[in-house]
N, C-alpha and C. Protein backbone atom coordinates (compact mmCIF):
# COMPACT_ATOMS: atom_id res chain seq x y z
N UNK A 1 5.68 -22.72 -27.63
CA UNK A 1 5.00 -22.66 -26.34
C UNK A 1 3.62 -23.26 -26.50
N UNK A 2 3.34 -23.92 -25.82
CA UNK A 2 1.79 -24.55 -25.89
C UNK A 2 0.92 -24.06 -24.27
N UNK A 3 -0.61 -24.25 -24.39
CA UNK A 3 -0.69 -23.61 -23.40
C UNK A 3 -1.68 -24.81 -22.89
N UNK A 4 -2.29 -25.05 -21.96
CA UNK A 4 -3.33 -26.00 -21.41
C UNK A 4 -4.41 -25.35 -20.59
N UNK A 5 -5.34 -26.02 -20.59
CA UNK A 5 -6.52 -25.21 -20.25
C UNK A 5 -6.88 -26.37 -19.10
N UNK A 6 -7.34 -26.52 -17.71
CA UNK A 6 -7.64 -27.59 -16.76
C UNK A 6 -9.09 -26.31 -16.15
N UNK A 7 -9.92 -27.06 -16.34
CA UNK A 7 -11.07 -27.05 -15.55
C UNK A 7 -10.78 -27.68 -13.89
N UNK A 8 -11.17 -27.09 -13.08
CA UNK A 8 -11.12 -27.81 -11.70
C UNK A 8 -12.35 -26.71 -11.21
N UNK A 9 -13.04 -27.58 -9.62
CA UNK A 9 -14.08 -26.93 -8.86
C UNK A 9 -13.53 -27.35 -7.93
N UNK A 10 -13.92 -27.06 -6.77
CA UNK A 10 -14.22 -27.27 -5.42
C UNK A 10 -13.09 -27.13 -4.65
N UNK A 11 -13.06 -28.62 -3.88
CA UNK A 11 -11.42 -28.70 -3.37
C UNK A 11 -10.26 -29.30 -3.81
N UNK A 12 -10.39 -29.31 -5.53
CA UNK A 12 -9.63 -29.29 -6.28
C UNK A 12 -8.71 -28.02 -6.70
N UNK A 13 -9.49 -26.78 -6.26
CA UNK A 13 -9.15 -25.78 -7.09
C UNK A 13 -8.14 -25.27 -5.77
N UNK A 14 -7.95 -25.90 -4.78
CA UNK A 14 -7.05 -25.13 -3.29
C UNK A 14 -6.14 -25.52 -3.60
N UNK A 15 -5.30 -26.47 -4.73
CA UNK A 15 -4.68 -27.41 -5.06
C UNK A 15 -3.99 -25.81 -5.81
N UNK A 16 -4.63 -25.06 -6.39
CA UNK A 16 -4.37 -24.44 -7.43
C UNK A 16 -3.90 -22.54 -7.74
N UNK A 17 -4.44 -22.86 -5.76
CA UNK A 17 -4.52 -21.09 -5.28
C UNK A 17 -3.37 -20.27 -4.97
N UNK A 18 -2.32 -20.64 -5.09
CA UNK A 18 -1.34 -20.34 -4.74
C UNK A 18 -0.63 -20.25 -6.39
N UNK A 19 -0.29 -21.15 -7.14
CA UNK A 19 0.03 -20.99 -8.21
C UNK A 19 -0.57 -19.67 -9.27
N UNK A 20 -1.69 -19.61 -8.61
CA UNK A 20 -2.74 -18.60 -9.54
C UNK A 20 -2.36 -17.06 -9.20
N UNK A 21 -2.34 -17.46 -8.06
CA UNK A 21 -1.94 -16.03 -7.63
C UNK A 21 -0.52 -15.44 -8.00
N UNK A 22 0.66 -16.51 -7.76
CA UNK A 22 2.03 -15.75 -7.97
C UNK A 22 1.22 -15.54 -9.40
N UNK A 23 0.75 -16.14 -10.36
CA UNK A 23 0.75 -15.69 -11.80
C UNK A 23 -0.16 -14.25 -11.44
N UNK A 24 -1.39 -14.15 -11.24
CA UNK A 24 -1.62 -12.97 -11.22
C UNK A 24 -1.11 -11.87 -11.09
N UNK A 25 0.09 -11.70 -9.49
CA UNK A 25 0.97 -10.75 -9.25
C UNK A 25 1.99 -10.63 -10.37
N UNK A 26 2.75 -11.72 -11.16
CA UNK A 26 3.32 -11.22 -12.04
C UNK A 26 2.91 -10.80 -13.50
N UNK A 27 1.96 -10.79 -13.41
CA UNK A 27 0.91 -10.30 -15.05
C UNK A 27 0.84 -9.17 -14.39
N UNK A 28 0.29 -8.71 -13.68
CA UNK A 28 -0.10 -7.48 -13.21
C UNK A 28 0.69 -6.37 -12.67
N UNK A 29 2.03 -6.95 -12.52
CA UNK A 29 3.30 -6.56 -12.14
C UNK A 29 3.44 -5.36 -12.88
N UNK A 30 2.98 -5.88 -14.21
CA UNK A 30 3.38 -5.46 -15.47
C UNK A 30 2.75 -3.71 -15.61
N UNK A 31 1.58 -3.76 -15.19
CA UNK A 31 0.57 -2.55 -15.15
C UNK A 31 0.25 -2.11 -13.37
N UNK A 32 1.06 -1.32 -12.68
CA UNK A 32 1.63 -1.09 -11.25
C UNK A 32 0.40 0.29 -11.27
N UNK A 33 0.25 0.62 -12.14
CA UNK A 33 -0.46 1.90 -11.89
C UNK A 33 -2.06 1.49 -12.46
N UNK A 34 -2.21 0.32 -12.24
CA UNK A 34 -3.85 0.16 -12.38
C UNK A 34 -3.90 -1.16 -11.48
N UNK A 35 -2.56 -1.79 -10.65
CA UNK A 35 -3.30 -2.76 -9.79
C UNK A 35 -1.99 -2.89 -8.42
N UNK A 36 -1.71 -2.97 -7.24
CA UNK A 36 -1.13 -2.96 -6.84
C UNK A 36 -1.58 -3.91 -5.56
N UNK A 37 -1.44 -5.20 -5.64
CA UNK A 37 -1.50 -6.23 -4.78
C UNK A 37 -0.29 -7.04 -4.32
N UNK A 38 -0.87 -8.32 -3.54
CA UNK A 38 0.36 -8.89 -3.41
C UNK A 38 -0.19 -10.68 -3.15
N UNK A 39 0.62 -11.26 -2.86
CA UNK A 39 0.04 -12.54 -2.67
C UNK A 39 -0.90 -12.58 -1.69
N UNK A 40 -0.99 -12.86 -0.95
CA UNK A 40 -1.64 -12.85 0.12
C UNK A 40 -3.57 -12.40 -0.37
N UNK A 41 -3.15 -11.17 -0.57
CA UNK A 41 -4.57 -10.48 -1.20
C UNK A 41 -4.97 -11.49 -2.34
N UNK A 42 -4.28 -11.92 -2.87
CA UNK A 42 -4.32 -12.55 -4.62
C UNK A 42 -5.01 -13.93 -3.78
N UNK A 43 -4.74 -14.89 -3.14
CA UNK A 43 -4.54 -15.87 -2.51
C UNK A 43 -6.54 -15.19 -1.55
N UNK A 44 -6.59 -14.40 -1.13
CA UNK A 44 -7.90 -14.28 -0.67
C UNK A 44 -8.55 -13.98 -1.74
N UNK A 45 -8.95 -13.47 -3.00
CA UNK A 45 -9.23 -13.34 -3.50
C UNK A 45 -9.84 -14.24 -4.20
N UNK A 46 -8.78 -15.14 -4.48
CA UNK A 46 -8.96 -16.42 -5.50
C UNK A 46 -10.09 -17.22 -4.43
């Protein structure tokens, strides 16, 4: 597995908000009793 690291700002990073978030919800999936969001929230957030 290799991993990549991309720097982005601005309105590069809207490119990116949606992807970020499903990952968040499913990392966090993981620990239900210390975070309980959903996309949407994840997606305002970001």
């Amino acid at each position: 597995m290799s991993l990549t690291t991309k720097t982005v700002t601005g309105d590069q990073f809207a490119h990116w908000i949606e992807p970020v978030a499903a990952l968040r919800i499913q990392v966090f999936r993981e620990f239900p009793y210390l975070y309980d969001g959903d996309v949407a929230y994840e997606q305002r957030y970001l």
